[in-house]
PDB file of N, CA and C in Angstrom:
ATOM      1  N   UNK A   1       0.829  -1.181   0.000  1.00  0.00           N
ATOM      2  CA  UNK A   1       0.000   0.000   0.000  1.00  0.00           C
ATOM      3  C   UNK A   1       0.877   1.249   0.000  1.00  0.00           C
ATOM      4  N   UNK A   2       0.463   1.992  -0.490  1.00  0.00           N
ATOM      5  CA  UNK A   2       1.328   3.070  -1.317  1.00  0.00           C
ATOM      6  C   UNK A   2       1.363   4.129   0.538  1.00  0.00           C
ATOM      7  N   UNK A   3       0.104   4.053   0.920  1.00  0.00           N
ATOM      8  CA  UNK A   3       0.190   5.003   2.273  1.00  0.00           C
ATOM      9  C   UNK A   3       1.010   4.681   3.504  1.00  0.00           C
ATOM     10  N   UNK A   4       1.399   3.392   3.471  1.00  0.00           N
ATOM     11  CA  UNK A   4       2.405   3.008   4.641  1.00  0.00           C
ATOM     12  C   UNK A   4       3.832   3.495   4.418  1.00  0.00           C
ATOM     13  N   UNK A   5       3.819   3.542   2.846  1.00  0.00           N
ATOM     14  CA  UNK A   5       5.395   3.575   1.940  1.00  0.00           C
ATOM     15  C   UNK A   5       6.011   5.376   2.356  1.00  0.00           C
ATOM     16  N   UNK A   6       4.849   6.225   2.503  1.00  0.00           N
ATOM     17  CA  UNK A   6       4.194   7.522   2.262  1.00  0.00           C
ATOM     18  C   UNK A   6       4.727   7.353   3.983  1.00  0.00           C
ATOM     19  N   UNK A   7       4.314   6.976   4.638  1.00  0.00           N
ATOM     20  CA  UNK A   7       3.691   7.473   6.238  1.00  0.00           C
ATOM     21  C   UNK A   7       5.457   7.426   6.647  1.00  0.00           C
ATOM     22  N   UNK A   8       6.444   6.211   5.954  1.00  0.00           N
ATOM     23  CA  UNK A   8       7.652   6.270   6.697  1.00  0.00           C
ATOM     24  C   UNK A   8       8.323   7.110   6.494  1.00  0.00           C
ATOM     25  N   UNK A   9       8.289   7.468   4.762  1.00  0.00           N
ATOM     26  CA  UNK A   9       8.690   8.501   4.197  1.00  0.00           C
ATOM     27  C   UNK A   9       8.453   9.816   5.329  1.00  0.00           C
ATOM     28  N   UNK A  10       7.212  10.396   5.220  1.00  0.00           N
ATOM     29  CA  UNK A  10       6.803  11.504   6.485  1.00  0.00           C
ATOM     30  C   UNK A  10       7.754  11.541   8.258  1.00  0.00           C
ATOM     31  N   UNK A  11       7.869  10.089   8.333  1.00  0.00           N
ATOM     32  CA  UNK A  11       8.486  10.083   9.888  1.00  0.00           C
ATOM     33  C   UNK A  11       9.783  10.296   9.607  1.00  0.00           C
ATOM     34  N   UNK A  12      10.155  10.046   8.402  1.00  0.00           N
ATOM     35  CA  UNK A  12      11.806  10.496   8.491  1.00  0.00           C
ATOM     36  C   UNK A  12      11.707  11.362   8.065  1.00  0.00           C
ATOM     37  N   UNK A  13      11.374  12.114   7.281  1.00  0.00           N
ATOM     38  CA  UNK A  13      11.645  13.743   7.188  1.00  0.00           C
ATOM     39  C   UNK A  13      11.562  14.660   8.805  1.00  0.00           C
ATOM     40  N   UNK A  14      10.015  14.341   9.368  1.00  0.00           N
ATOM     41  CA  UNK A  14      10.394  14.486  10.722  1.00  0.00           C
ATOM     42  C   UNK A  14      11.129  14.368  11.266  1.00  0.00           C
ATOM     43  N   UNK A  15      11.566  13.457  11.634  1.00  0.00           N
ATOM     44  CA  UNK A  15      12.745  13.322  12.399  1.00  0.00           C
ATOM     45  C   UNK A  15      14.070  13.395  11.910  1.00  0.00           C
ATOM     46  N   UNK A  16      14.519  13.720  10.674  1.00  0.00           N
ATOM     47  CA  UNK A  16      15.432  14.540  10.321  1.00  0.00           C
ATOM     48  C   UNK A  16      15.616  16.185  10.209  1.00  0.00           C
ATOM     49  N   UNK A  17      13.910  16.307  10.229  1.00  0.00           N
ATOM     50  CA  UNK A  17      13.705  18.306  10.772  1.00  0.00           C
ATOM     51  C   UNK A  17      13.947  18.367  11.926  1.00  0.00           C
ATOM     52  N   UNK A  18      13.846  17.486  13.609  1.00  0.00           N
ATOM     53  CA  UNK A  18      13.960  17.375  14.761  1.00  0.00           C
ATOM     54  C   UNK A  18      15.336  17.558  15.000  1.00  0.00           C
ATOM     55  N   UNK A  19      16.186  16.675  14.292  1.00  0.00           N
ATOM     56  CA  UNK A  19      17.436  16.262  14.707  1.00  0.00           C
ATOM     57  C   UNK A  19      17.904  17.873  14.255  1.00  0.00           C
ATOM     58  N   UNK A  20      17.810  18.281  13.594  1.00  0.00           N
ATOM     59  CA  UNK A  20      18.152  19.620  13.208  1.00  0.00           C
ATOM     60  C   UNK A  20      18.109  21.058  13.748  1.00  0.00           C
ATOM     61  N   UNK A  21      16.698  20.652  14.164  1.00  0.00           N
ATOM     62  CA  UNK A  21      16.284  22.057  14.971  1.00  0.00           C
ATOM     63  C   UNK A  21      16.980  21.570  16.414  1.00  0.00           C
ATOM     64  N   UNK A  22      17.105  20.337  16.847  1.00  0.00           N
ATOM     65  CA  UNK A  22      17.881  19.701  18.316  1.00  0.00           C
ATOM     66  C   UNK A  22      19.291  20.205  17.817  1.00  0.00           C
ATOM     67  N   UNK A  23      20.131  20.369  16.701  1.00  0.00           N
ATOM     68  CA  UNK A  23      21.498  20.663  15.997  1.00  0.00           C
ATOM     69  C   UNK A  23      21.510  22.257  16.312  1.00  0.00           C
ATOM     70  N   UNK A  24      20.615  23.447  16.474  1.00  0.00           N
ATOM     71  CA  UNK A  24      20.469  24.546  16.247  1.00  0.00           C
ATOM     72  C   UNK A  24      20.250  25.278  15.285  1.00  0.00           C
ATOM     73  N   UNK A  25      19.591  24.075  14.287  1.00  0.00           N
ATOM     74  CA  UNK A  25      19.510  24.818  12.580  1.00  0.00           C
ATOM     75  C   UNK A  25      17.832  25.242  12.618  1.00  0.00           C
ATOM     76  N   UNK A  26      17.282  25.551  13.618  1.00  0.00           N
ATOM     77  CA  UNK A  26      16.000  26.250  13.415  1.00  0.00           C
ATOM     78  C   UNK A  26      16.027  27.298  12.569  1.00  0.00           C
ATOM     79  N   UNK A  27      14.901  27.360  11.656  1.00  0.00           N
ATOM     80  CA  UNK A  27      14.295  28.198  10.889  1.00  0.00           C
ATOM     81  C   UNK A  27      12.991  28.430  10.771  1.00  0.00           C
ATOM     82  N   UNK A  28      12.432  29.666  10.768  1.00  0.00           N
ATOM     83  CA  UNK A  28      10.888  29.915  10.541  1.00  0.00           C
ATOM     84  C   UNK A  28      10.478  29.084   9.431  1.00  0.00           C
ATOM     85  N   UNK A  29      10.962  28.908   8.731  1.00  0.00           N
ATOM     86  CA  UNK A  29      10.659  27.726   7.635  1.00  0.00           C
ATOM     87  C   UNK A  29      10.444  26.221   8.201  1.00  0.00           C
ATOM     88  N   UNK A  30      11.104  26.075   8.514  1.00  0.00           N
ATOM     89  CA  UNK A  30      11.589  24.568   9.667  1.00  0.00           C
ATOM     90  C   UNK A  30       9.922  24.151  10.226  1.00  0.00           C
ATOM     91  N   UNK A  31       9.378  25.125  10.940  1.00  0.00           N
ATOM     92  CA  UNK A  31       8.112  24.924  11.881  1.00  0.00           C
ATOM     93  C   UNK A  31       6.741  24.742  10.704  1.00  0.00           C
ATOM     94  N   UNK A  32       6.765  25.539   9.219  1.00  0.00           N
ATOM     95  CA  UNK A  32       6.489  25.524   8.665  1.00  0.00           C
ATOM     96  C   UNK A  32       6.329  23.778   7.916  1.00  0.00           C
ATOM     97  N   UNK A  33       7.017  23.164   7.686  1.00  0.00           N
ATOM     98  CA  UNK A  33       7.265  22.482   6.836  1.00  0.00           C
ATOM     99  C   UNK A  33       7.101  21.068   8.102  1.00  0.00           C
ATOM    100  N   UNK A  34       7.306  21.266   9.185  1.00  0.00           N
ATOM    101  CA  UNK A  34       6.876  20.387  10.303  1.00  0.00           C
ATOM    102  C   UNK A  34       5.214  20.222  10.195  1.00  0.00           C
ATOM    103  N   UNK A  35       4.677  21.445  10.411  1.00  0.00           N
ATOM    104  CA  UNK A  35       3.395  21.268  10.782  1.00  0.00           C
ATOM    105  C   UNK A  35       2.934  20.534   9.523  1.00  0.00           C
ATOM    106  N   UNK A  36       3.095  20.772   8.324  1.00  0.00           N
ATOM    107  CA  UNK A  36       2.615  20.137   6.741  1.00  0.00           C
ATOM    108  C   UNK A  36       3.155  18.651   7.134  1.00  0.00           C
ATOM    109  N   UNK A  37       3.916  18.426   7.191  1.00  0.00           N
ATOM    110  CA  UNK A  37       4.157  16.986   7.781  1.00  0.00           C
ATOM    111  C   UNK A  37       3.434  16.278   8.392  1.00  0.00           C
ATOM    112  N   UNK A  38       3.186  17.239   9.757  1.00  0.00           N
ATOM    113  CA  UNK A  38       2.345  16.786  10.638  1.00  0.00           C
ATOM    114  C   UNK A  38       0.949  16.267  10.067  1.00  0.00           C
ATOM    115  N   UNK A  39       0.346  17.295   9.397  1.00  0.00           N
ATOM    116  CA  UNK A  39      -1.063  17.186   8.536  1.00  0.00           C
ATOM    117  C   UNK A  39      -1.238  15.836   7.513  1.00  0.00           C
ATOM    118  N   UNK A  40      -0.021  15.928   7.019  1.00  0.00           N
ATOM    119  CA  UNK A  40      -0.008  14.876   5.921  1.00  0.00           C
ATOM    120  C   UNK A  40      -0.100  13.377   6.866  1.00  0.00           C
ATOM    121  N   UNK A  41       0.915  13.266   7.842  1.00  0.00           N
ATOM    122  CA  UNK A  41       0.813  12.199   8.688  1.00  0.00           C
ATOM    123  C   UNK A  41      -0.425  11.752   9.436  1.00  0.00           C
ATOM    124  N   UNK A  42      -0.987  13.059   9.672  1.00  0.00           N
ATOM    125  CA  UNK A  42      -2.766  12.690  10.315  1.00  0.00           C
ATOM    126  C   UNK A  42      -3.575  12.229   9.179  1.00  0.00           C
ATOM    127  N   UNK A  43      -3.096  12.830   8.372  1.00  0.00           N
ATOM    128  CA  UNK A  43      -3.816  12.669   6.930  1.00  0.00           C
ATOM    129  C   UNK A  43      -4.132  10.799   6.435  1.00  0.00           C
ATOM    130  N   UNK A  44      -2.479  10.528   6.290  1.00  0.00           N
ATOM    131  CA  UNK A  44      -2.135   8.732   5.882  1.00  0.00           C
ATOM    132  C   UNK A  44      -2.663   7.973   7.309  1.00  0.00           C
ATOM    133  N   UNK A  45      -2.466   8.480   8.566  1.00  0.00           N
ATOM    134  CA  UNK A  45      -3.193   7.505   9.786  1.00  0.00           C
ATOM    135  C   UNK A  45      -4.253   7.452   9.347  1.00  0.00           C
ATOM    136  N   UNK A  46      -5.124   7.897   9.201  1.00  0.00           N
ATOM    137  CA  UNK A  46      -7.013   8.076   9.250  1.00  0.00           C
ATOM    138  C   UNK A  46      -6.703   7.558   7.655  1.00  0.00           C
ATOM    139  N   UNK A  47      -6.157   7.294   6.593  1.00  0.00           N
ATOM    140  CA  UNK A  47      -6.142   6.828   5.419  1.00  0.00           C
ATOM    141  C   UNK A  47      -6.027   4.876   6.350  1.00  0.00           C
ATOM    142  N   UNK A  48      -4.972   4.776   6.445  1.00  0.00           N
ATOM    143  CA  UNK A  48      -4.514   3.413   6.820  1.00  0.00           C
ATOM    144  C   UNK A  48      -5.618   2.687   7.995  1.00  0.00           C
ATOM    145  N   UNK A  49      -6.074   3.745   9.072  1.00  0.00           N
ATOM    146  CA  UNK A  49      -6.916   3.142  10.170  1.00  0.00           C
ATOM    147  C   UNK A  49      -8.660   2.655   8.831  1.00  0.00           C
ATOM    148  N   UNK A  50      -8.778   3.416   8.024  1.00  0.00           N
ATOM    149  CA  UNK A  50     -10.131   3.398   6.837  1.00  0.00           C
ATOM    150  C   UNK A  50      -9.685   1.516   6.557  1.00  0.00           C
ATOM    151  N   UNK A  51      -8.475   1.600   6.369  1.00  0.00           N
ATOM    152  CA  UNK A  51      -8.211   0.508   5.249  1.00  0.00           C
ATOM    153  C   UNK A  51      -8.475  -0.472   6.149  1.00  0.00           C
ATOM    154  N   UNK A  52      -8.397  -0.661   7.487  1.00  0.00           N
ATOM    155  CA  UNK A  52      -8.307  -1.300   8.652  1.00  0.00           C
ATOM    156  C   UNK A  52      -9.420  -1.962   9.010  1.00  0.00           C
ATOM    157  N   UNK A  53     -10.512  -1.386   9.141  1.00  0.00           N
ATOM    158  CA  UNK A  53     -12.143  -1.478   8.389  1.00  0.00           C
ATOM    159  C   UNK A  53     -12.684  -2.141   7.587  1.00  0.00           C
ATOM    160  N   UNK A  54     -11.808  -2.159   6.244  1.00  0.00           N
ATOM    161  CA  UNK A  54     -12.089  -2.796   4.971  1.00  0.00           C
ATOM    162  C   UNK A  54     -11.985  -4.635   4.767  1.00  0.00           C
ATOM    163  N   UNK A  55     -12.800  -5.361   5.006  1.00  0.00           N
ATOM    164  CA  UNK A  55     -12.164  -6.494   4.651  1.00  0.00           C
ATOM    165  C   UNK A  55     -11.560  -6.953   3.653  1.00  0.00           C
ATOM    166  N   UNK A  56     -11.581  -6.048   2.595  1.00  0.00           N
ATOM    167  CA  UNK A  56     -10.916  -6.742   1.510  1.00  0.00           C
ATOM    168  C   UNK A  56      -9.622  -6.051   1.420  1.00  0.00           C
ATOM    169  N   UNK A  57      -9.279  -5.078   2.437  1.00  0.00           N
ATOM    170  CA  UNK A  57      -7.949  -4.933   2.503  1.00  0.00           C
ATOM    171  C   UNK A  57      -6.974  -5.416   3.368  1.00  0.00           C
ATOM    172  N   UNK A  58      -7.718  -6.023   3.817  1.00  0.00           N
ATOM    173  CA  UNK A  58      -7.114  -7.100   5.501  1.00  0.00           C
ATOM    174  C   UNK A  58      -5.768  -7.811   4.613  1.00  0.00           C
ATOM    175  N   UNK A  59      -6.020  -8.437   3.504  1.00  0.00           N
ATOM    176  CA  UNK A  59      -3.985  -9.118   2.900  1.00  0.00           C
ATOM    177  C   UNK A  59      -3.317  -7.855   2.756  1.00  0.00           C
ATOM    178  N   UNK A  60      -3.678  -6.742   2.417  1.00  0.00           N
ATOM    179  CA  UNK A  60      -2.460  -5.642   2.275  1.00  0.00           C
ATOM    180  C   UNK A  60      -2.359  -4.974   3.456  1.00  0.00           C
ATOM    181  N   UNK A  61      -3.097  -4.479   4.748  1.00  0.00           N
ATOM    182  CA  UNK A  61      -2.993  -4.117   5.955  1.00  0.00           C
ATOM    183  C   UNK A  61      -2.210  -5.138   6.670  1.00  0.00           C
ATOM    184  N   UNK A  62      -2.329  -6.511   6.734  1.00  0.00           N
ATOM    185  CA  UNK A  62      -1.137  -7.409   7.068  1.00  0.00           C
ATOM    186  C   UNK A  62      -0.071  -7.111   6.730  1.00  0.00           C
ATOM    187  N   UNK A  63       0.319  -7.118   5.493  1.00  0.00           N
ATOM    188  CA  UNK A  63       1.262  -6.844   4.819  1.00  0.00           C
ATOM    189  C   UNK A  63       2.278  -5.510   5.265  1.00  0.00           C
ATOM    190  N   UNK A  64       1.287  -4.743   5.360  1.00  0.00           N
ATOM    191  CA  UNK A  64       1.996  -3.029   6.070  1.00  0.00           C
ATOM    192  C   UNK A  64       2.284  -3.442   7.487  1.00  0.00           C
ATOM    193  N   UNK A  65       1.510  -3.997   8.485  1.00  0.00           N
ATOM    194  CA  UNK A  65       1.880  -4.616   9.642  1.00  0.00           C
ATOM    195  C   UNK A  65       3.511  -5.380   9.616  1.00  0.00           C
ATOM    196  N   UNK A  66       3.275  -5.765   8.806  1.00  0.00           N
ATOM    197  CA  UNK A  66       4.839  -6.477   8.810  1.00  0.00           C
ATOM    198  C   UNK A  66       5.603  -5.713   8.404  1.00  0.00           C
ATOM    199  N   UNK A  67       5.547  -4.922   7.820  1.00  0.00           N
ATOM    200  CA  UNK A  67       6.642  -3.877   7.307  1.00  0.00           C
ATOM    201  C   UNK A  67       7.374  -2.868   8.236  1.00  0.00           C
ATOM    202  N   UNK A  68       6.102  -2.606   9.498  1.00  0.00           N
ATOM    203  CA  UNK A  68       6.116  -1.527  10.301  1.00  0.00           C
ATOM    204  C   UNK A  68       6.809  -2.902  11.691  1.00  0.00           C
ATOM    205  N   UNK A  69       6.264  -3.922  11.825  1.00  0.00           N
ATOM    206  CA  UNK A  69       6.928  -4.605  12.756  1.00  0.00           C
ATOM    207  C   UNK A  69       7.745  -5.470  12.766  1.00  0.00           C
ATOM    208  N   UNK A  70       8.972  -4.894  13.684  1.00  0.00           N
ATOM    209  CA  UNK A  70      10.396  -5.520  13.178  1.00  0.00           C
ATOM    210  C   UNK A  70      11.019  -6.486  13.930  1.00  0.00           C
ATOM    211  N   UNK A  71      10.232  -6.635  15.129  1.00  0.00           N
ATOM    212  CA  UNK A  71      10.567  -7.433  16.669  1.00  0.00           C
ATOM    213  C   UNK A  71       9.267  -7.689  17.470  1.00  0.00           C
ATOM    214  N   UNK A  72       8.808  -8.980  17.535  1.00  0.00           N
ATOM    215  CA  UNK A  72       7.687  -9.089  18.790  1.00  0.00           C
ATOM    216  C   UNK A  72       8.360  -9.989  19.813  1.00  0.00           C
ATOM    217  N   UNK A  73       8.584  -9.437  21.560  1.00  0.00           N
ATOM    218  CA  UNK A  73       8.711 -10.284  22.643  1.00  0.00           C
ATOM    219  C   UNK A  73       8.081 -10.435  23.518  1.00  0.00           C
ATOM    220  N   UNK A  74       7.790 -11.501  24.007  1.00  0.00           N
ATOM    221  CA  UNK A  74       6.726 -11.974  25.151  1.00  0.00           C
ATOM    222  C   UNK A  74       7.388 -11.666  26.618  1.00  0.00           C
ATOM    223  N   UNK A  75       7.261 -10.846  27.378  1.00  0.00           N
ATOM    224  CA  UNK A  75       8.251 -10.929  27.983  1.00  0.00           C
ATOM    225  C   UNK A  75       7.254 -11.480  29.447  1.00  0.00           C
ATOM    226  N   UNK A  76       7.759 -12.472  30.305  1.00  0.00           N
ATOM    227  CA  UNK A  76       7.354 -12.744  31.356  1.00  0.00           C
ATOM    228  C   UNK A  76       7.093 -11.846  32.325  1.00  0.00           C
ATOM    229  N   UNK A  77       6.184 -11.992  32.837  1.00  0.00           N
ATOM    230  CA  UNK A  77       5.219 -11.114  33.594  1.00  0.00           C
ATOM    231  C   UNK A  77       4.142 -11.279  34.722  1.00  0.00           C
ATOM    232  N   UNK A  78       4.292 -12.102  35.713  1.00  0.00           N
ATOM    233  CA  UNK A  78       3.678 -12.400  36.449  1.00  0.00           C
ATOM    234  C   UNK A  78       1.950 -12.376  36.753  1.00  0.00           C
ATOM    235  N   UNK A  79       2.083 -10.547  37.130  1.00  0.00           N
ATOM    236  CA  UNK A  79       0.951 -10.010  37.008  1.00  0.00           C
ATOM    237  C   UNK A  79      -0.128  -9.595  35.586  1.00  0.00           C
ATOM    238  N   UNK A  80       0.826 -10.152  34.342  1.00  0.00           N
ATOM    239  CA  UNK A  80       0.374  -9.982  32.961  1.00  0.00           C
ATOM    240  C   UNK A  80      -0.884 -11.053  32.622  1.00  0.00           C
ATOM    241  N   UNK A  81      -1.720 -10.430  31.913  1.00  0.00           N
ATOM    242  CA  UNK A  81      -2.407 -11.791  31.699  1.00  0.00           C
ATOM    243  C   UNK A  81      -1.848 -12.845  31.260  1.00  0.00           C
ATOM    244  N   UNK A  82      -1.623 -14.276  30.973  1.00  0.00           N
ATOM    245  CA  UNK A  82      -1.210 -15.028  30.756  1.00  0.00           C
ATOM    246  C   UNK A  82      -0.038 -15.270  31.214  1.00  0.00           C
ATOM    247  N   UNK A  83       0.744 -14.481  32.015  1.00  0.00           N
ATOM    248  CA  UNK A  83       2.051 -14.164  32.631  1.00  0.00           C
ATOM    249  C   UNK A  83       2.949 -13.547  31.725  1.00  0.00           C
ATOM    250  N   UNK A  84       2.654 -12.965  30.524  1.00  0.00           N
ATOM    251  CA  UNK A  84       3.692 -12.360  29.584  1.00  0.00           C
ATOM    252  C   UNK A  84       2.698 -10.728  28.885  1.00  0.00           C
ATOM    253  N   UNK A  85       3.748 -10.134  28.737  1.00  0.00           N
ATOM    254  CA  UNK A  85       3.334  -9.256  28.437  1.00  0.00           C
ATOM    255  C   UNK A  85       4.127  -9.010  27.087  1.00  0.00           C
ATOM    256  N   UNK A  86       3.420  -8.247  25.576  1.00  0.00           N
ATOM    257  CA  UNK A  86       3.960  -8.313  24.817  1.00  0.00           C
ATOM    258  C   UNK A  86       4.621  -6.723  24.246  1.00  0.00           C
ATOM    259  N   UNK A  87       5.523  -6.778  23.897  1.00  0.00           N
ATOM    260  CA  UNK A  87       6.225  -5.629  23.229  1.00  0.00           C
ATOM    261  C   UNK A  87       6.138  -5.621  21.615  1.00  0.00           C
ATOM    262  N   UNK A  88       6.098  -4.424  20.804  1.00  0.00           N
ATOM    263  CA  UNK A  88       5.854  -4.327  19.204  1.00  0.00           C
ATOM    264  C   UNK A  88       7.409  -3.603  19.485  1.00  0.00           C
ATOM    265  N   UNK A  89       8.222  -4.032  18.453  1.00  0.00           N
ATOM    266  CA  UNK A  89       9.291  -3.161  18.011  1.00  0.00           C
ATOM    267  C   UNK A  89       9.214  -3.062  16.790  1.00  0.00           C
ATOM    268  N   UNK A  90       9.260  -1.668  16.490  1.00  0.00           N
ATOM    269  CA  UNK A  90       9.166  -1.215  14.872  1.00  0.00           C
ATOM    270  C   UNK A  90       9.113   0.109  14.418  1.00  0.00           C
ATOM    271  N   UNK A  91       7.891   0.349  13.651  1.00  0.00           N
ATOM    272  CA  UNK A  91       7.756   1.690  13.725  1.00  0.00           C
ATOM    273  C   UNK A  91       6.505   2.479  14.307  1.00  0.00           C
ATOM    274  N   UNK A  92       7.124   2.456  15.423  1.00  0.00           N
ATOM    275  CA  UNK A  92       6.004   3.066  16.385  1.00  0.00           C
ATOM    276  C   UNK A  92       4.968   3.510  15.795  1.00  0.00           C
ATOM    277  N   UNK A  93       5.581   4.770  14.985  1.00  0.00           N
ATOM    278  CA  UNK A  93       3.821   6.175  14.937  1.00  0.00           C
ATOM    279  C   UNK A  93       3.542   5.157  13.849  1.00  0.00           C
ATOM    280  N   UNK A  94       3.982   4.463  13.168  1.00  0.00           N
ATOM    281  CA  UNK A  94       3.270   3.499  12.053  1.00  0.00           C
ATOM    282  C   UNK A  94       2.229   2.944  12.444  1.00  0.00           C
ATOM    283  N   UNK A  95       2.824   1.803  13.708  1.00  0.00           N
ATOM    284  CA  UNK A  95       2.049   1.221  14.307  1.00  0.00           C
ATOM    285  C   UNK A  95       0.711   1.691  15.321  1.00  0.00           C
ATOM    286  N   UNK A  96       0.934   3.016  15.918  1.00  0.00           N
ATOM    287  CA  UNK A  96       0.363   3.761  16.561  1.00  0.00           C
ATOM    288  C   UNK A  96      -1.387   4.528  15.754  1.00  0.00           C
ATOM    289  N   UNK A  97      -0.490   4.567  14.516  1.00  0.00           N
ATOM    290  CA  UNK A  97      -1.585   5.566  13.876  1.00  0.00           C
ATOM    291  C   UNK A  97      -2.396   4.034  13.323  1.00  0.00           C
ATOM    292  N   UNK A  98      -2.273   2.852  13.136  1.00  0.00           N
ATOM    293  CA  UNK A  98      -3.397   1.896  12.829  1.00  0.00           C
ATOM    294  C   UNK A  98      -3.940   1.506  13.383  1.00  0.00           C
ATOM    295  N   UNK A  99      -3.423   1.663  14.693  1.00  0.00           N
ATOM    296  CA  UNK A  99      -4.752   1.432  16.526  1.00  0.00           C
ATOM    297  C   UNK A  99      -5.883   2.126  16.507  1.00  0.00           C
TER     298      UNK A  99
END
């Protein structure tokens, strides 16, 4: 799906405008071009959470699931249900914005 391809694209520009303005290279432009980011990224979540919905997109929403998740661990847990509790490693706001 072309919007997951789109959404990583968006988080790294972010976070290469972050690392920057964290560097001291702020610019009135900079905040500019964040917030459009930002929009576009709310934009592809509420695109991808639609698709989420869709049953006939359930093989390609799998598909983006795996793309975005790079590590699952069970980690023991007493008080967890089943005694484990699970961790997603990947790409977070990926994963975040299809909840």
């Amino acid at each position: 799906m072309q919007s997951a391809e789109e959404l990583s694209q968006v988080e790294a520009k972010t976070a290469g405008l972050l690392t920057a303005i964290k560097d001291g290279m702020y610019h009135s432009s900079k905040k500019a071009k964040m917030e459009a980011l930002e929009a576009r990224k709310a934009g592809l979540n509420a695109t991808l959470a639609e698709a989420l919905q869709d049953h006939m997109s359930r093989p390609a929403v799998t598909g983006i699931l795996r793309g975005l998740i790079r590590e699952i661990r069970m980690v023991p847990e007493a008080a967890a249900p089943g005694g484990h509790h699970v961790e997603l490693l990947g790409e977070r706001a990926g994963i975040l914005g299809l909840t």
